[in-house]
Protein backbone atom coordinates (compact mmCIF):
# COMPACT_ATOMS: atom_id res chain seq x y z
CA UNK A 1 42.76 99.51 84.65
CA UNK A 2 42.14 96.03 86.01
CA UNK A 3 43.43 96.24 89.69
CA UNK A 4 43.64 92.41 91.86
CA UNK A 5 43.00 92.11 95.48
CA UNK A 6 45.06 89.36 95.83
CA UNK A 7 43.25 88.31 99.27
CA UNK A 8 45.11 85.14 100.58
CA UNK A 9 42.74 82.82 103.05
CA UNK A 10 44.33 80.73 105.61
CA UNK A 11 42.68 78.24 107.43
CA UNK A 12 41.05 78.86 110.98
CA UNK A 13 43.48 78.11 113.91
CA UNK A 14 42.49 76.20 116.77
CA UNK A 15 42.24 79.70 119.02
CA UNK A 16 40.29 81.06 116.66
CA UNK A 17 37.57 78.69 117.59
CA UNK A 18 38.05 78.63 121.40
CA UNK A 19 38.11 82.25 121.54
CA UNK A 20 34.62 81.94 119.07
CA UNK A 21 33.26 79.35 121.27
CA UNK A 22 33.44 81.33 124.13
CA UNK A 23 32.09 84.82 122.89
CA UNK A 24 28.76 82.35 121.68
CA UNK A 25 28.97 80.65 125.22
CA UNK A 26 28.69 84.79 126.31
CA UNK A 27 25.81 85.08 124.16
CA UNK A 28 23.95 81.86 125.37
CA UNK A 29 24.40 83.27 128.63
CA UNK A 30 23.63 86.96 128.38
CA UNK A 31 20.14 85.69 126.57
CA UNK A 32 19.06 82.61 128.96
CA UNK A 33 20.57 84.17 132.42
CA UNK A 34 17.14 86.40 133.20
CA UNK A 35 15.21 83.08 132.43
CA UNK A 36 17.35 80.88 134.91
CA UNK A 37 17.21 83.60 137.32
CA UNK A 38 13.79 85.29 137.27
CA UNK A 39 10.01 83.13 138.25
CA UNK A 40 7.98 82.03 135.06
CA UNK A 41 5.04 84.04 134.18
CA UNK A 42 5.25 87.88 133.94
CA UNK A 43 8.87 87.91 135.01
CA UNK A 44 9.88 86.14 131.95
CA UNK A 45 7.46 88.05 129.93
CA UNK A 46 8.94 91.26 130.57
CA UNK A 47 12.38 89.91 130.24
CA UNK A 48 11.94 88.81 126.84
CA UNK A 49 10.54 92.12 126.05
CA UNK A 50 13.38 94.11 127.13
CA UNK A 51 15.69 91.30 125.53
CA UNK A 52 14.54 91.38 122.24
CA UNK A 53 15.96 94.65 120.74
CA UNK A 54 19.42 93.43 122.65
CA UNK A 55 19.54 90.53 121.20
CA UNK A 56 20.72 91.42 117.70
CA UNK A 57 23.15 93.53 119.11
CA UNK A 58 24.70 90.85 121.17
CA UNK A 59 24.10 88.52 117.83
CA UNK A 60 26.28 91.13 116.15
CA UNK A 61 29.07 91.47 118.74
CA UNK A 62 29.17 88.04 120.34
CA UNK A 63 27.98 85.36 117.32
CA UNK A 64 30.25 87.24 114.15
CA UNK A 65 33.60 84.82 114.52
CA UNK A 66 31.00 81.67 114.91
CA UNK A 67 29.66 82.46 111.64
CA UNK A 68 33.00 83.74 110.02
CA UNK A 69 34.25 80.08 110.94
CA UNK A 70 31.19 77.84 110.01
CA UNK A 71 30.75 79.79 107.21
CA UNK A 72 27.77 81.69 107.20
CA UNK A 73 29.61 84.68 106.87
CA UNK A 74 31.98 84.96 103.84
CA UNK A 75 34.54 88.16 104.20
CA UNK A 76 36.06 90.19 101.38
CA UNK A 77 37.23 92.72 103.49
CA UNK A 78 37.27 93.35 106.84
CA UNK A 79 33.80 94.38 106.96
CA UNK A 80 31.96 93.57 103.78
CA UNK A 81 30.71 90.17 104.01
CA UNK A 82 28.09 87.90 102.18
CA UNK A 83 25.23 85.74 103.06
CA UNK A 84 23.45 83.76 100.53
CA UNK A 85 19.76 84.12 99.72
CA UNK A 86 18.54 81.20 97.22
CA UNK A 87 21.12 81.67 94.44
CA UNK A 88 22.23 85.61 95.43
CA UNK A 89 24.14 87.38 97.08
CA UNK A 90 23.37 89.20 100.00
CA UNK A 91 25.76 91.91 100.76
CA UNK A 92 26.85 93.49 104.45
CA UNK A 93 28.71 96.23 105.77
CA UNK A 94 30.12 95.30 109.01
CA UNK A 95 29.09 93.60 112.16
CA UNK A 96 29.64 95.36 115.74
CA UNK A 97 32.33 93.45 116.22
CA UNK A 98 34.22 94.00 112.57
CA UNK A 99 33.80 97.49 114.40
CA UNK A 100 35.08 97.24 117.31
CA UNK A 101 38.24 95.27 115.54
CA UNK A 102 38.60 97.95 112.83
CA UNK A 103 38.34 101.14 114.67
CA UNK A 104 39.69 102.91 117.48
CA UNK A 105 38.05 105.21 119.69
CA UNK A 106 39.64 108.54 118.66
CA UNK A 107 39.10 107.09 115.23
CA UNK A 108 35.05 107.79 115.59
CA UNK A 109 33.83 109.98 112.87
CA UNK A 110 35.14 111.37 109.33
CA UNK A 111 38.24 108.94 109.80
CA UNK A 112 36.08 105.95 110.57
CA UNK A 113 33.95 107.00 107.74
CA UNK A 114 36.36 106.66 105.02
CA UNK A 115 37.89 103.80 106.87
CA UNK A 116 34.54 101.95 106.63
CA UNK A 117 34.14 103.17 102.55
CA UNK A 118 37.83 101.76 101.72
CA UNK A 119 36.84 98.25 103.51
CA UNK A 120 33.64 98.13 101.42
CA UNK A 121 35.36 99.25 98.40
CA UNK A 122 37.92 97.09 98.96
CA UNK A 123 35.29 94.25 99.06
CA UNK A 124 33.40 95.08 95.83
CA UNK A 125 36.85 94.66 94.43
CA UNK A 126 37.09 91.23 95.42
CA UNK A 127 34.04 90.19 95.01
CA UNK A 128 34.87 91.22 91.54
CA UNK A 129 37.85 89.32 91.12
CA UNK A 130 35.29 85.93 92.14
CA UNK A 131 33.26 87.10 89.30
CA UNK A 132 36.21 87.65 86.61
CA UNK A 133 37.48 84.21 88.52
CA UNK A 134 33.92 82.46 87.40
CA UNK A 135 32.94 81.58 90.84
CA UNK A 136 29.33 83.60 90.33
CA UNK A 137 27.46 84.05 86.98
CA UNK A 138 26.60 87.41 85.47
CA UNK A 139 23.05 87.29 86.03
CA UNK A 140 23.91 86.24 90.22
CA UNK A 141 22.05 88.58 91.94
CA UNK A 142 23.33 91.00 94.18
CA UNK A 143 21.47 92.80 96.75
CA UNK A 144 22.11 94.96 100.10
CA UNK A 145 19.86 96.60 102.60
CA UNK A 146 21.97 100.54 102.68
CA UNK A 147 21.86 102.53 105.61
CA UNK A 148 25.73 103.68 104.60
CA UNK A 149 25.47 104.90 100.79
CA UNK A 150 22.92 107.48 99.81
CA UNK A 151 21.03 106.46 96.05
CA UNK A 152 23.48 108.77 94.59
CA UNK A 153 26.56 106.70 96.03
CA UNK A 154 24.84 102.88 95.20
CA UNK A 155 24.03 104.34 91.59
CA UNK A 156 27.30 105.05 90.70
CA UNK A 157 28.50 101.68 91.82
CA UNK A 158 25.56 100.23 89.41
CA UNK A 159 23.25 99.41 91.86
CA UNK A 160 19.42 100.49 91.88
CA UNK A 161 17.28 101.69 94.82
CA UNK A 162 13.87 100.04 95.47
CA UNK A 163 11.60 100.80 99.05
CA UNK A 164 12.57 98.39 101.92
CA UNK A 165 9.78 95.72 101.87
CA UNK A 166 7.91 95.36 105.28
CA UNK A 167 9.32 92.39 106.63
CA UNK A 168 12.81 94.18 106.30
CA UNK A 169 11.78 97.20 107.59
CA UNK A 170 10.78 95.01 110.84
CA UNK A 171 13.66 93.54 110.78
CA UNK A 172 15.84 97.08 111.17
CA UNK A 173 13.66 98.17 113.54
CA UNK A 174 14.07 94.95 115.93
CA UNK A 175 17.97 95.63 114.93
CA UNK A 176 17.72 99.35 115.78
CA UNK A 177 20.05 99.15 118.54
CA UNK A 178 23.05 97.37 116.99
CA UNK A 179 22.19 100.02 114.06
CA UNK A 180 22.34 103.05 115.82
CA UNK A 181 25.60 102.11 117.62
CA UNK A 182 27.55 101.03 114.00
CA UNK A 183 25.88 104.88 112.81
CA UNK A 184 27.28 106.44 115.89
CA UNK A 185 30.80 105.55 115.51
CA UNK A 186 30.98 105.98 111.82
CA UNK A 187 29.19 109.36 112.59
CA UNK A 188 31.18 110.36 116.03
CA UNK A 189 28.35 111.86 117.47
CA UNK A 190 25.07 109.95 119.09
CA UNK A 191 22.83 108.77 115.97
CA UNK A 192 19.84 106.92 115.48
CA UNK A 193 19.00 105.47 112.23
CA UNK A 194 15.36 106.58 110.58
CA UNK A 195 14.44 103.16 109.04
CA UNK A 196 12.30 105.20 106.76
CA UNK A 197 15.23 106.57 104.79
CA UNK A 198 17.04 103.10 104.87
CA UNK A 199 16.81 102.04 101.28
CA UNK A 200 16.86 98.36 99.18
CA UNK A 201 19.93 98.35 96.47
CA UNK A 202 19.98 95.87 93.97
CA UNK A 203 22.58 94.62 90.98
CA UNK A 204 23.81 91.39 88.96
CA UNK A 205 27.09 90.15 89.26
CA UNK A 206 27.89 91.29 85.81
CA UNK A 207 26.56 94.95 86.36
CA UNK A 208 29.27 95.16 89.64
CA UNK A 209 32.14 94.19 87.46
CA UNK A 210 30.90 96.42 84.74
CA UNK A 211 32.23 99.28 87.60
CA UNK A 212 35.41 97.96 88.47
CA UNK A 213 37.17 101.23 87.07
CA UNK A 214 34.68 103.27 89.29
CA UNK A 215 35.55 101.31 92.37
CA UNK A 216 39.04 101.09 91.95
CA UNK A 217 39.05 105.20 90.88
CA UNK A 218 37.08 105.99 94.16
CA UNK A 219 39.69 103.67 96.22
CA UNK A 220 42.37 105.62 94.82
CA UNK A 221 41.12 109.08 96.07
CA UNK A 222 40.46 108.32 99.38
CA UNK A 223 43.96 106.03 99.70
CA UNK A 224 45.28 109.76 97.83
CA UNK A 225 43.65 111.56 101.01
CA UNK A 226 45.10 109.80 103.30
């Protein structure tokens, strides 16, 4: 069964880009503040050390509707975005602030888990429907760093597992923060990610539509539980 998304895109309003502009003008301020305020020398020193695991969490929560807007971030759902890495697609579960939009507090847990799996279902699908549409070729492709699926899950959506290369594994751990708060919600209980288990999935553009049925079977159970 071949099941559309039928995702309709308006343009951006004006108050969608004040209210951006001033969540980045929050983030500009929140990261240069402790360097206005503080002396040069070890003062600043020790406030960049304390700012830099912060500062992809602020990134996350403060700087998400810039890049919606510009485009840097390109939604399917309201969590799974892409980014583009030479001619792929790079493929992203949620920001802190898709999280804070999505969810509510009593939400936190098995609810926001399933929640969180129907968005990035959801996605797939369209992203899908772009491929059917010809917008990506078969052999685009398609890659995500997974803290959220376990192999078992990615496989049966067609992707593969590889090891996290080194520079990504820094990466996560200089993100740990915004990480362990995204793992916490969808969890409901205090959680820290081990970057160890955090694994590299892989596919083509072809090989994702080759699972449509899969995706669209899995949506169906958990809109059935529901």
């Amino acid at each position: 069964m071949v099941l559309k998304t039928n995702i309709t895109i308006t343009p951006p309003s004006y108050k969608a880009w004040l209210s951006a502009t001033a969540l980045s003008c929050s983030f500009a301020l929140l990261v240069l503040l402790p360097f206005w305020l503080l002396p040069k020398g070890l003062y600043w020193l020790l406030a960049l050390l304390l700012l830099l695991p912060l500062i992809p969490a602020f990134e996350s929560l403060l700087l998400t509707p810039l890049y919606r807007l510009s485009g840097r971030f390109v939604y399917y759902s309201k969590t799974l975005f892409v980014t583009r890495f030479g001619s792929g697609l790079q493929l992203h579960a949620g920001t802190l602030y898709d999280y804070m939009r999505l969810l509510r507090r009593h939400e936190y847990g098995p609810k926001a888990q399933r929640k969180l799996t129907v968005q990035l279902l959801q996605g797939l699908l369209a992203i899908c429907d772009d491929i059917d549409d010809g917008k990506f070729k078969d052999d685009t492709p398609i890659s995500a760093t997974s803290y959220f699926f376990s192999d078992r899950s990615a496989a049966k959506l067609g992707f593969i597992s590889a090891s996290v290369e080194p520079i990504e594994r820094l990466n996560l751990l200089l993100s740990s923060i915004s990480l362990a708060i995204r793992l916490s919600i969808s969890k409901g209980r205090l959680s820290w990610p081990n970057v160890k288990h955090i694994r590299h999935i892989h596919t083509t553009a072809g090989k994702l539509v080759e699972q449509r049925a899969t995706i669209v079977r899995l949506l169906q159970y958990l809109n059935s539980k529901h």
